[in-house]
C-alpha atoms as a PDB file:
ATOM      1  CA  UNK A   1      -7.615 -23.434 -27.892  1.00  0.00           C
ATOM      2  CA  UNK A   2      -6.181 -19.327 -26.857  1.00  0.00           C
ATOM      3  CA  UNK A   3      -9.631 -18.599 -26.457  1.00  0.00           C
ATOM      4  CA  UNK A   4     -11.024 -21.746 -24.288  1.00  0.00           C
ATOM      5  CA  UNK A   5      -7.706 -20.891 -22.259  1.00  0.00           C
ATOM      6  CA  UNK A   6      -8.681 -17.095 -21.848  1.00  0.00           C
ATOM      7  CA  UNK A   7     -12.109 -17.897 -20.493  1.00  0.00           C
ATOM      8  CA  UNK A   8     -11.490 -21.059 -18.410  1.00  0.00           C
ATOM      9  CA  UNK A   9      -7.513 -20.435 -17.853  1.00  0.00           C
ATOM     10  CA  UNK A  10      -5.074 -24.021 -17.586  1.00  0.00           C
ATOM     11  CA  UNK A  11      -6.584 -27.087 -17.648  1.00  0.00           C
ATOM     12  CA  UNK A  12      -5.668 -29.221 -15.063  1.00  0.00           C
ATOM     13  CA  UNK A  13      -4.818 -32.028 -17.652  1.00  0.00           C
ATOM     14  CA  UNK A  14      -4.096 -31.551 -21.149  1.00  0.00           C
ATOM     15  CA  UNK A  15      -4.298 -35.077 -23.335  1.00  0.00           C
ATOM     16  CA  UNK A  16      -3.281 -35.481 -26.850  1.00  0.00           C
ATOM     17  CA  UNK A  17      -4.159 -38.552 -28.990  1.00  0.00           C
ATOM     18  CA  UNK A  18      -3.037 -39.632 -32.229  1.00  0.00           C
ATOM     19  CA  UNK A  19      -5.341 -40.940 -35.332  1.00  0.00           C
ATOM     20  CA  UNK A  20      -9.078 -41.447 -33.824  1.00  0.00           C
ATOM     21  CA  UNK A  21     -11.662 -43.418 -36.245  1.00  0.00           C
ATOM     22  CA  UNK A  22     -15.391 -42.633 -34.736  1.00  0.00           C
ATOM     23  CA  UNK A  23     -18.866 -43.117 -36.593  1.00  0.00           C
ATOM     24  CA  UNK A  24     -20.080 -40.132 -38.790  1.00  0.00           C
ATOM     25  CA  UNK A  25     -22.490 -39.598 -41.420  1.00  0.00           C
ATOM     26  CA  UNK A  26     -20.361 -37.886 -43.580  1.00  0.00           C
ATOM     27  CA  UNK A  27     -19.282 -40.971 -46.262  1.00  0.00           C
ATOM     28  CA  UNK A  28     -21.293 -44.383 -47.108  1.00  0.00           C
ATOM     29  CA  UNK A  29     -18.651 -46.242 -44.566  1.00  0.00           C
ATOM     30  CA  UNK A  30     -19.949 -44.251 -41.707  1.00  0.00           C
ATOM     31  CA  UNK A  31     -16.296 -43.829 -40.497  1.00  0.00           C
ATOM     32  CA  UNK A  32     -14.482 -40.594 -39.533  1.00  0.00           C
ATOM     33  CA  UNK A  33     -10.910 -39.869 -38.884  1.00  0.00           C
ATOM     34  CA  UNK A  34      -8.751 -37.127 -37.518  1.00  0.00           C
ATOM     35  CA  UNK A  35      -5.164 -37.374 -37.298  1.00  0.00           C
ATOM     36  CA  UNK A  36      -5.125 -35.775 -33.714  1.00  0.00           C
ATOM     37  CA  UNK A  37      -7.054 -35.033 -30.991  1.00  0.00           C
ATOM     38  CA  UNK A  38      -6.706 -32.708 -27.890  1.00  0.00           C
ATOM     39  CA  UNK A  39      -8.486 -32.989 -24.316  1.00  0.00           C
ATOM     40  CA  UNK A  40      -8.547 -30.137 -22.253  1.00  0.00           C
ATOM     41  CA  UNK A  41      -9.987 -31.785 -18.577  1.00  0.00           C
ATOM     42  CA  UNK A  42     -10.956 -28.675 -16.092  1.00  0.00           C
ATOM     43  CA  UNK A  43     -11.211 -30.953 -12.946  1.00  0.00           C
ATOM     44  CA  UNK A  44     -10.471 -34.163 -11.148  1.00  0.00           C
ATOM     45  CA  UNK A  45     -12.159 -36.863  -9.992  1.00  0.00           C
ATOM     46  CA  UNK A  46     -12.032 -37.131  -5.901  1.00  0.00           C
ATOM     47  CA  UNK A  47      -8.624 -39.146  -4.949  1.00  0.00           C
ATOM     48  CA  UNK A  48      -9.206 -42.897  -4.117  1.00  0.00           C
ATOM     49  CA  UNK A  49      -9.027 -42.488  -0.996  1.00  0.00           C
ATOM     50  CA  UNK A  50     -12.777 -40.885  -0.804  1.00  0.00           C
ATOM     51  CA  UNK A  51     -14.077 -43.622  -3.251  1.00  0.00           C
ATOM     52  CA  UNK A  52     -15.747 -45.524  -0.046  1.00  0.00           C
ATOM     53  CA  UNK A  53     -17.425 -42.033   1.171  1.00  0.00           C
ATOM     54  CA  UNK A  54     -18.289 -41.329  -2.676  1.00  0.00           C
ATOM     55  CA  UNK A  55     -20.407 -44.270  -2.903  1.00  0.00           C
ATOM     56  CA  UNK A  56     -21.712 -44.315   0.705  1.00  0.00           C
ATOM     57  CA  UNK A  57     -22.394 -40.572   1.284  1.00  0.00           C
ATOM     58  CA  UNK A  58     -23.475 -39.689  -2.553  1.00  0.00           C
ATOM     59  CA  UNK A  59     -20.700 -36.802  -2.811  1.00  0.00           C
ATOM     60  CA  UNK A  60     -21.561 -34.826  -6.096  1.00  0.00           C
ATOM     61  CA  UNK A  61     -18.622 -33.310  -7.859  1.00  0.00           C
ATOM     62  CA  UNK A  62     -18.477 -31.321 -11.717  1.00  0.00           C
ATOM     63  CA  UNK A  63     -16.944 -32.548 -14.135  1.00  0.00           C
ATOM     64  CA  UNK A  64     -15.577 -30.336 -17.444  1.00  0.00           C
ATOM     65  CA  UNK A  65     -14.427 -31.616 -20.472  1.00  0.00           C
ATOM     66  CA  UNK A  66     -13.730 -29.832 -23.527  1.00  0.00           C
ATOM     67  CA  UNK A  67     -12.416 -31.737 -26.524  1.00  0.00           C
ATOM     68  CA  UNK A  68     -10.477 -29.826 -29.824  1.00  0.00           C
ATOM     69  CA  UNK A  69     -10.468 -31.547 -33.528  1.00  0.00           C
ATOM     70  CA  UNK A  70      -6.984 -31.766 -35.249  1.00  0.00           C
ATOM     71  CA  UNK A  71      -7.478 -27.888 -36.555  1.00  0.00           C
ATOM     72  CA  UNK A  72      -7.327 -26.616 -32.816  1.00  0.00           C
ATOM     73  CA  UNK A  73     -11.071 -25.940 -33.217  1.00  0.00           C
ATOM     74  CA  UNK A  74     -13.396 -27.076 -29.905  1.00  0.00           C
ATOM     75  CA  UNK A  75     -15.243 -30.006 -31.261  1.00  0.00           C
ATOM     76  CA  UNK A  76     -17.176 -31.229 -27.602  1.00  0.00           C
ATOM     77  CA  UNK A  77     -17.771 -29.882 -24.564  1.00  0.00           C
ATOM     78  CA  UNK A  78     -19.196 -32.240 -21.485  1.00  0.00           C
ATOM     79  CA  UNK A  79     -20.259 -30.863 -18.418  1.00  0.00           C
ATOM     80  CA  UNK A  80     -21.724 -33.671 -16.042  1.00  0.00           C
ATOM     81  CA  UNK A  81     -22.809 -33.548 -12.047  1.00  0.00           C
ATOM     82  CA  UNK A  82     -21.695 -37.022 -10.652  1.00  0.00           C
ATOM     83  CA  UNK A  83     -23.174 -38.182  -7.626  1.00  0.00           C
ATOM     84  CA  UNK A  84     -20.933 -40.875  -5.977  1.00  0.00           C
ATOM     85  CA  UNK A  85     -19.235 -42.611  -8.822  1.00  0.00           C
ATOM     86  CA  UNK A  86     -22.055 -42.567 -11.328  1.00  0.00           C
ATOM     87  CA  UNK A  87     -23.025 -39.152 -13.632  1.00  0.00           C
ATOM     88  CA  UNK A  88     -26.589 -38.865 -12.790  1.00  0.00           C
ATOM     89  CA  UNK A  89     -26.758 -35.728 -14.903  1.00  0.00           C
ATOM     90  CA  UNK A  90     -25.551 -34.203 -17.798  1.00  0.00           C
ATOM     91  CA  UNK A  91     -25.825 -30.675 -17.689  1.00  0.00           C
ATOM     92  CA  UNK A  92     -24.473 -29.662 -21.181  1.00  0.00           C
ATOM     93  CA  UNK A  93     -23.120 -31.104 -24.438  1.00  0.00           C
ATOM     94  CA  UNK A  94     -22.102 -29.476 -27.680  1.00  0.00           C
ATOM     95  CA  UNK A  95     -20.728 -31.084 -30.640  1.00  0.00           C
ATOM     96  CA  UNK A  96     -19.388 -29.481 -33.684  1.00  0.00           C
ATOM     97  CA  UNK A  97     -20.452 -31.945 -36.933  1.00  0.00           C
ATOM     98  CA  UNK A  98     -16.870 -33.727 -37.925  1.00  0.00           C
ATOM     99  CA  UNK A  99     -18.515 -33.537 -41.735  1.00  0.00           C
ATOM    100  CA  UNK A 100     -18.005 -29.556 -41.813  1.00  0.00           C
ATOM    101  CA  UNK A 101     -14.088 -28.990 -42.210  1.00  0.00           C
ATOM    102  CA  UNK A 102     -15.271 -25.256 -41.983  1.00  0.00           C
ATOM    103  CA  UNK A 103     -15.901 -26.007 -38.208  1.00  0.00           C
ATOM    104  CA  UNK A 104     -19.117 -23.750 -37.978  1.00  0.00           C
ATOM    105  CA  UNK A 105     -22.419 -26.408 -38.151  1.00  0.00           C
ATOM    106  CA  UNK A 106     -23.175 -27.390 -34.167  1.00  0.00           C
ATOM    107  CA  UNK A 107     -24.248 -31.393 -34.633  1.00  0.00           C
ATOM    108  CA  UNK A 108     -25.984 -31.565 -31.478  1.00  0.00           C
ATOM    109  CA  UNK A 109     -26.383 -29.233 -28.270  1.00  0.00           C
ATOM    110  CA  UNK A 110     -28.237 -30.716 -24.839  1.00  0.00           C
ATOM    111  CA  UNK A 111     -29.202 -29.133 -22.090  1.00  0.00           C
ATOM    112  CA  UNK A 112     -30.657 -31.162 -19.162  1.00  0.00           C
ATOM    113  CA  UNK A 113     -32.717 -28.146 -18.336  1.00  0.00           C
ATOM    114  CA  UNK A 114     -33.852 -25.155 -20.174  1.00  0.00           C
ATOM    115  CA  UNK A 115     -30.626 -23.552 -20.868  1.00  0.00           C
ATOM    116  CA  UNK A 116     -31.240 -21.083 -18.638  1.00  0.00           C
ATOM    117  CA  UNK A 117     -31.554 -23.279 -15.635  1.00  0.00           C
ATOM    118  CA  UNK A 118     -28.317 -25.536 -16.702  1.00  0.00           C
ATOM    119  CA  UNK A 119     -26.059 -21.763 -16.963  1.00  0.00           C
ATOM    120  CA  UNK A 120     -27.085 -21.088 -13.411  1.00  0.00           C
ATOM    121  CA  UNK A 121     -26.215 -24.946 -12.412  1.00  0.00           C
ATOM    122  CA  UNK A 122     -23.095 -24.542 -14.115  1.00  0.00           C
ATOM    123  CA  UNK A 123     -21.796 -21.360 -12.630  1.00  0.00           C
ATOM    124  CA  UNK A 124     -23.147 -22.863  -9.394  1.00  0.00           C
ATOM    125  CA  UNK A 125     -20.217 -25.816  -9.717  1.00  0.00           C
ATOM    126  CA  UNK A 126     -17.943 -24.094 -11.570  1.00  0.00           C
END
Protein backbone atom coordinates (compact mmCIF):
# COMPACT_ATOMS: atom_id res chain seq x y z
CA UNK A 1 0.00 0.00 0.00
CA UNK A 2 3.49 2.65 0.89
CA UNK A 3 4.29 2.16 -2.53
CA UNK A 4 0.73 2.69 -4.43
CA UNK A 5 0.70 5.82 -1.96
CA UNK A 6 4.25 7.06 -3.15
CA UNK A 7 3.30 6.96 -6.80
CA UNK A 8 -0.38 8.04 -6.77
CA UNK A 9 -0.23 9.98 -3.20
CA UNK A 10 -3.88 9.86 -0.85
CA UNK A 11 -6.67 8.38 -2.15
CA UNK A 12 -9.55 10.32 -2.03
CA UNK A 13 -11.48 7.39 -0.31
CA UNK A 14 -10.01 4.63 1.47
CA UNK A 15 -12.68 1.50 2.10
CA UNK A 16 -12.05 -1.46 4.19
CA UNK A 17 -14.26 -4.61 4.15
CA UNK A 18 -14.37 -7.50 6.28
CA UNK A 19 -14.51 -11.41 5.13
CA UNK A 20 -15.20 -11.38 1.12
CA UNK A 21 -16.15 -14.98 -0.49
CA UNK A 22 -15.62 -14.54 -4.53
CA UNK A 23 -15.27 -17.45 -7.21
CA UNK A 24 -11.69 -18.87 -7.77
CA UNK A 25 -10.21 -21.82 -9.24
CA UNK A 26 -8.07 -22.56 -6.59
CA UNK A 27 -10.25 -25.59 -4.61
CA UNK A 28 -13.10 -28.04 -6.13
CA UNK A 29 -15.82 -25.51 -4.37
CA UNK A 30 -14.71 -22.73 -6.58
CA UNK A 31 -14.93 -20.37 -3.51
CA UNK A 32 -12.28 -17.93 -2.21
CA UNK A 33 -12.03 -16.01 0.94
CA UNK A 34 -9.99 -13.25 2.46
CA UNK A 35 -10.53 -12.01 5.79
CA UNK A 36 -10.11 -8.29 4.64
CA UNK A 37 -10.11 -6.21 1.92
CA UNK A 38 -8.87 -2.60 1.18
CA UNK A 39 -10.11 -0.03 -1.63
CA UNK A 40 -8.03 2.69 -2.44
CA UNK A 41 -10.62 5.02 -4.92
CA UNK A 42 -8.36 7.92 -6.73
CA UNK A 43 -11.46 9.95 -7.90
CA UNK A 44 -15.11 10.80 -7.66
CA UNK A 45 -17.92 10.47 -9.53
CA UNK A 46 -19.43 14.10 -10.70
CA UNK A 47 -21.86 15.39 -7.70
CA UNK A 48 -25.64 14.79 -8.39
CA UNK A 49 -26.22 17.77 -9.22
CA UNK A 50 -24.50 17.27 -12.89
CA UNK A 51 -26.27 13.82 -13.25
CA UNK A 52 -28.94 15.58 -15.79
CA UNK A 53 -25.88 17.24 -17.89
CA UNK A 54 -23.98 13.73 -17.51
CA UNK A 55 -26.56 11.95 -19.34
CA UNK A 56 -27.61 14.77 -21.72
CA UNK A 57 -24.19 16.24 -22.68
CA UNK A 58 -22.11 12.73 -22.52
CA UNK A 59 -19.47 14.27 -19.91
CA UNK A 60 -16.53 11.66 -19.75
CA UNK A 61 -14.76 11.47 -16.45
CA UNK A 62 -11.70 8.67 -15.16
CA UNK A 63 -12.23 6.60 -12.89
CA UNK A 64 -9.21 4.74 -10.62
CA UNK A 65 -9.58 1.99 -8.53
CA UNK A 66 -7.00 0.02 -6.96
CA UNK A 67 -7.98 -2.85 -4.70
CA UNK A 68 -5.29 -4.62 -1.88
CA UNK A 69 -5.79 -8.47 -0.63
CA UNK A 70 -5.71 -9.00 3.22
CA UNK A 71 -1.59 -9.12 3.04
CA UNK A 72 -1.54 -5.32 1.95
CA UNK A 73 -0.52 -6.64 -1.50
CA UNK A 74 -2.45 -4.75 -4.71
CA UNK A 75 -4.70 -7.45 -5.93
CA UNK A 76 -6.84 -5.15 -8.88
CA UNK A 77 -6.45 -2.19 -10.46
CA UNK A 78 -9.54 -0.61 -12.70
CA UNK A 79 -9.09 2.24 -14.73
CA UNK A 80 -12.39 3.05 -16.78
CA UNK A 81 -13.42 6.33 -19.08
CA UNK A 82 -17.22 6.85 -18.35
CA UNK A 83 -19.15 8.74 -20.67
CA UNK A 84 -22.36 10.09 -18.98
CA UNK A 85 -23.25 7.52 -16.41
CA UNK A 86 -22.25 4.41 -18.28
CA UNK A 87 -18.24 3.10 -18.59
CA UNK A 88 -17.99 2.83 -22.24
CA UNK A 89 -14.35 1.85 -21.84
CA UNK A 90 -12.10 0.11 -19.83
CA UNK A 91 -8.76 1.22 -20.25
CA UNK A 92 -6.82 -1.18 -17.89
CA UNK A 93 -7.29 -4.13 -15.52
CA UNK A 94 -4.82 -6.21 -13.59
CA UNK A 95 -5.54 -8.94 -11.29
CA UNK A 96 -3.18 -10.76 -9.11
CA UNK A 97 -4.45 -14.77 -9.00
CA UNK A 98 -6.08 -15.10 -5.22
CA UNK A 99 -4.63 -18.97 -5.58
CA UNK A 100 -0.86 -17.65 -5.21
CA UNK A 101 -0.46 -16.60 -1.39
CA UNK A 102 3.09 -15.61 -2.71
CA UNK A 103 1.27 -12.65 -4.48
CA UNK A 104 3.56 -12.75 -7.68
CA UNK A 105 1.31 -14.76 -10.66
CA UNK A 106 -0.79 -11.72 -12.61
CA UNK A 107 -4.37 -13.72 -13.34
CA UNK A 108 -5.38 -11.49 -15.98
CA UNK A 109 -4.12 -8.01 -17.46
CA UNK A 110 -6.45 -5.97 -20.26
CA UNK A 111 -5.72 -3.31 -22.10
CA UNK A 112 -8.45 -1.77 -24.34
CA UNK A 113 -5.69 -0.73 -26.66
CA UNK A 114 -2.22 -1.80 -27.25
CA UNK A 115 -0.70 -0.92 -24.03
CA UNK A 116 1.01 1.66 -25.41
CA UNK A 117 -1.98 3.57 -26.58
CA UNK A 118 -4.01 2.92 -23.10
CA UNK A 119 -0.50 4.57 -21.01
CA UNK A 120 -0.88 7.65 -23.13
CA UNK A 121 -4.91 7.61 -22.49
CA UNK A 122 -4.21 7.19 -19.01
CA UNK A 123 -1.73 9.91 -18.36
CA UNK A 124 -4.06 11.93 -20.61
CA UNK A 125 -6.96 11.64 -17.63
CA UNK A 126 -4.91 11.22 -14.95
Amino acid sequence: MGQVRSLLGEPIEQHMDGRIDFMCSCNREKVCSERSSTTFIYTRKPSTRWFIALIHLDITYPMLWVHFNERGRMKEVFVKEYVGIEARRVLHIAKLSPCDPSDRTVERVEWAAAPAVALEQLKRHF
